[in-house]
N, C-alpha and C. Protein backbone atom coordinates (compact mmCIF):
# COMPACT_ATOMS: atom_id res chain seq x y z
N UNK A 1 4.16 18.06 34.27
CA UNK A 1 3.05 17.84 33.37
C UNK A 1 2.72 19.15 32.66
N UNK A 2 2.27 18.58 31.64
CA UNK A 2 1.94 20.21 30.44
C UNK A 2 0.64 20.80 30.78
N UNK A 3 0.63 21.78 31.03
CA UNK A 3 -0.66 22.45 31.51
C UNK A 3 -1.55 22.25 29.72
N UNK A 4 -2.37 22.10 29.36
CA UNK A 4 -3.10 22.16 28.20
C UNK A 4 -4.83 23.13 28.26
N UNK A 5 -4.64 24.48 27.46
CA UNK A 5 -6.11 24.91 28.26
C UNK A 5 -6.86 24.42 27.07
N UNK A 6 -8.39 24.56 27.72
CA UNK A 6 -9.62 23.95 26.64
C UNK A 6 -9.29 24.29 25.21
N UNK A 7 -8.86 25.49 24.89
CA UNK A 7 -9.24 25.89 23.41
C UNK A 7 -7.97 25.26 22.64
N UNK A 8 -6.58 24.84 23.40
CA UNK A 8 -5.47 24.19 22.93
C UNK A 8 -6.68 22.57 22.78
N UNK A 9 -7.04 21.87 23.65
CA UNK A 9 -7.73 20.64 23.59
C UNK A 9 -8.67 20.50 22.80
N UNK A 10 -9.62 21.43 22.46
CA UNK A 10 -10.37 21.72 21.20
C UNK A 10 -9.97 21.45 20.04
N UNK A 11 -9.00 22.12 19.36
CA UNK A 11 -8.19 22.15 18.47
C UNK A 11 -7.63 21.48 18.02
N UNK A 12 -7.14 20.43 18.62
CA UNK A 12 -6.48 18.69 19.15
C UNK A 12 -7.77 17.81 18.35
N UNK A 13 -8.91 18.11 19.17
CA UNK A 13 -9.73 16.95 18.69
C UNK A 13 -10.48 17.20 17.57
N UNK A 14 -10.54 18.53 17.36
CA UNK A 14 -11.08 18.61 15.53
C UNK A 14 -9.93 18.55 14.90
N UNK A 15 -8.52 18.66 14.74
CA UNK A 15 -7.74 17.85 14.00
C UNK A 15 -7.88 16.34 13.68
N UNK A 16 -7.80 15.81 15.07
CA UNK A 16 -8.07 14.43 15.00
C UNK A 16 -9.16 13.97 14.51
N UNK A 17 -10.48 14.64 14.72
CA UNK A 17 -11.44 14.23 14.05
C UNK A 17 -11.53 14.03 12.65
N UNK A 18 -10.91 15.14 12.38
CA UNK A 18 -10.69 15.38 10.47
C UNK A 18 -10.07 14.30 10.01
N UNK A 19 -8.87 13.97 10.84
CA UNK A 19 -7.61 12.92 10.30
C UNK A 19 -8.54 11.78 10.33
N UNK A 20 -9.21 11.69 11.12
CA UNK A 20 -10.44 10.19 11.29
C UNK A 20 -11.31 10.04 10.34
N UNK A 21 -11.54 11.10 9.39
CA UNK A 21 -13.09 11.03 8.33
C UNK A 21 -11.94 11.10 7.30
N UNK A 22 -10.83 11.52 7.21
CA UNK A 22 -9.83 11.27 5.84
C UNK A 22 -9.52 9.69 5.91
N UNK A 23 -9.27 9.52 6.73
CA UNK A 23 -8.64 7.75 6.55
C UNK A 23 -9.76 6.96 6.12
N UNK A 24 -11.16 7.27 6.74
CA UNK A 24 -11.88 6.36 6.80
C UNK A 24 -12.95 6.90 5.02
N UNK A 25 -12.30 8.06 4.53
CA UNK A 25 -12.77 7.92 3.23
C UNK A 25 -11.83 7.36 2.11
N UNK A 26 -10.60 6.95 2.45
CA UNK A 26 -10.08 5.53 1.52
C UNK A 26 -10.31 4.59 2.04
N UNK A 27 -10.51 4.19 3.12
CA UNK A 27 -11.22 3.11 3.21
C UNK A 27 -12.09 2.25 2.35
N UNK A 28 -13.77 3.37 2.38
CA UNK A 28 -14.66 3.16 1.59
C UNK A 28 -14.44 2.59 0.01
N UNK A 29 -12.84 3.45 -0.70
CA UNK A 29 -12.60 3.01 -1.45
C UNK A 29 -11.57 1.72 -2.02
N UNK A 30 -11.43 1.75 -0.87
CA UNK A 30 -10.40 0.39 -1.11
C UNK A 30 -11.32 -0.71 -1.17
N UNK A 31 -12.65 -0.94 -0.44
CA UNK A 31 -13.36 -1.24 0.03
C UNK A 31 -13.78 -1.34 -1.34
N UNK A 32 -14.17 -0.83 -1.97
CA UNK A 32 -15.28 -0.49 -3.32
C UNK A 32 -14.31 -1.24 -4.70
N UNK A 33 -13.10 -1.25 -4.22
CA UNK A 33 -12.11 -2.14 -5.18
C UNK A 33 -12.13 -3.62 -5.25
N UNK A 34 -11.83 -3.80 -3.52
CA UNK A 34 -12.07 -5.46 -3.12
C UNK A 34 -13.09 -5.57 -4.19
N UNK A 35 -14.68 -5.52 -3.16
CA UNK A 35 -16.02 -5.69 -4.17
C UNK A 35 -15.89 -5.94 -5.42
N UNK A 36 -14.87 -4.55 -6.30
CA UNK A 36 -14.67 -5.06 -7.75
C UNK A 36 -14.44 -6.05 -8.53
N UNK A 37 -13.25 -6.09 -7.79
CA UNK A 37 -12.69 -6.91 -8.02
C UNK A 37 -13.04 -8.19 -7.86
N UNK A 38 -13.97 -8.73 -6.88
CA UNK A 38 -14.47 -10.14 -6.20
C UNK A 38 -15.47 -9.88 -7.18
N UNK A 39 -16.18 -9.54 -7.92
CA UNK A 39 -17.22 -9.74 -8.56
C UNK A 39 -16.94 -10.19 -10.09
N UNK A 40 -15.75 -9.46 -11.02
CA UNK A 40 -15.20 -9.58 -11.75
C UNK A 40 -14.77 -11.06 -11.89
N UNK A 41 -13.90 -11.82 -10.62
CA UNK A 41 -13.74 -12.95 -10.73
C UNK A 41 -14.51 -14.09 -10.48
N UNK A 42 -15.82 -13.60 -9.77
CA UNK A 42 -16.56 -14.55 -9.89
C UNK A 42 -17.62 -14.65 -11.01
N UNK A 43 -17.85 -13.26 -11.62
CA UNK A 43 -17.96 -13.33 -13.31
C UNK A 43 -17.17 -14.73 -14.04
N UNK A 44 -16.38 -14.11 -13.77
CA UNK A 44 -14.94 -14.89 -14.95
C UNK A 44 -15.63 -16.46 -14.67
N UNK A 45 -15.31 -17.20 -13.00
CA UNK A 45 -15.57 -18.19 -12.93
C UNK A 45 -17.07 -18.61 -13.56
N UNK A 46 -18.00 -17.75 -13.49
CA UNK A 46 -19.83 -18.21 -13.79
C UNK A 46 -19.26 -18.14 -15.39
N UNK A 47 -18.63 -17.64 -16.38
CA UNK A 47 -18.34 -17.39 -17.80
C UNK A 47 -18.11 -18.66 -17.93
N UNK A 48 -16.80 -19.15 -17.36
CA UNK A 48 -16.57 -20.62 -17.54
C UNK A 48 -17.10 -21.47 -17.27
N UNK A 49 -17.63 -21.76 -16.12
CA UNK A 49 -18.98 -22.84 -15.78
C UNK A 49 -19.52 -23.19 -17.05
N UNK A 50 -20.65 -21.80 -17.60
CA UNK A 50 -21.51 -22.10 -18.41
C UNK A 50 -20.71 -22.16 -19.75
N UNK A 51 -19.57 -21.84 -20.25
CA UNK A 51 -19.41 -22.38 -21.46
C UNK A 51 -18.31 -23.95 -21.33
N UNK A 52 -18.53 -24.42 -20.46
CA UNK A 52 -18.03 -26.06 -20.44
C UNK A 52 -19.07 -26.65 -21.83
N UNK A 53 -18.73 -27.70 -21.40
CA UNK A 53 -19.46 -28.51 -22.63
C UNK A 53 -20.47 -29.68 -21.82
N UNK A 54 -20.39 -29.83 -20.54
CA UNK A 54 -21.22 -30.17 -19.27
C UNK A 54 -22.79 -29.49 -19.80
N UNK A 55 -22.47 -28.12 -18.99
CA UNK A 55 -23.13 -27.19 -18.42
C UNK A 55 -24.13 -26.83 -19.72
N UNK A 56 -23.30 -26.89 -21.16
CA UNK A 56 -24.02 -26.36 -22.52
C UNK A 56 -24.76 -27.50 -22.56
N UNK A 57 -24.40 -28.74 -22.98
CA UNK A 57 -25.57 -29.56 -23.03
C UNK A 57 -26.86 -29.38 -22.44
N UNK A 58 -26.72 -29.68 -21.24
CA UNK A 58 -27.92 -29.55 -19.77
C UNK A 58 -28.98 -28.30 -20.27
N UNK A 59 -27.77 -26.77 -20.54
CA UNK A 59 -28.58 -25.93 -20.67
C UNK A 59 -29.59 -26.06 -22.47
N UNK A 60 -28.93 -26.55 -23.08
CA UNK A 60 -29.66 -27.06 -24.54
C UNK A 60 -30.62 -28.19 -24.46
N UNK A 61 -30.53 -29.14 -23.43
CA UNK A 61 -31.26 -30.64 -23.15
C UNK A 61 -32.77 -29.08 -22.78
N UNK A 62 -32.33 -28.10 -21.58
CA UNK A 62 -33.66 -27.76 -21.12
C UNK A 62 -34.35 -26.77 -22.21
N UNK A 63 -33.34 -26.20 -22.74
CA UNK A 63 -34.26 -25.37 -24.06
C UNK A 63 -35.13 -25.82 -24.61
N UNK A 64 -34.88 -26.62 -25.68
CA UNK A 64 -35.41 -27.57 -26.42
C UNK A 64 -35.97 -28.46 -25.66
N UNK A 65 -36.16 -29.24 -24.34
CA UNK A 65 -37.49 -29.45 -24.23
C UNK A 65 -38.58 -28.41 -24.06
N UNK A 66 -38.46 -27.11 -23.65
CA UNK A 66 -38.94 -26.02 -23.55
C UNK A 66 -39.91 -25.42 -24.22
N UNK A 67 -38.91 -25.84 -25.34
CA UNK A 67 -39.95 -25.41 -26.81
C UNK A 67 -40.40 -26.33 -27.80
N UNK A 68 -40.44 -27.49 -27.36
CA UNK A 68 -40.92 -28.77 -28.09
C UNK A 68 -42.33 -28.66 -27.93
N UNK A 69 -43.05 -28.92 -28.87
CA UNK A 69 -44.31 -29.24 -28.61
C UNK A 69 -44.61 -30.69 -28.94
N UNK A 70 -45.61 -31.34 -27.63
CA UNK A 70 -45.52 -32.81 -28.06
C UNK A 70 -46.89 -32.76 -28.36
């Protein structure tokens, strides 16, 4: 077995520590891409919803009663 003294074991775990806060800061950004990206497409999908010809009516039926005065 390898004899290992403290200040060799020290040295060990603030490497490792470092290597642990580097990985885990792409993370954050990969992370921050997903998000982007999932928001972008559920943009896209809410874009299309509301310009159907469904969805435009409904939203024109409520305008205009809105601003009707009876």
């Amino acid at each position: 077995m390898i004899a290992v003294t403290r200040r060799t074991r020290n040295a060990l775990l603030r490497r490792w520590q470092a290597a642990a806060e580097r990985a885990e800061a792409g993370m954050s950004t990969a992370e921050y891409a997903v998000g982007t990206i999932a928001a972008v497409a559920f943009a896209a999908v809410l874009i299309a919803v509301v310009k159907s010809a469904t969805v435009r009516s409904a939203l024109e039926g409520i305008i205009s009663s809105a601003l009707s005065t009876r």
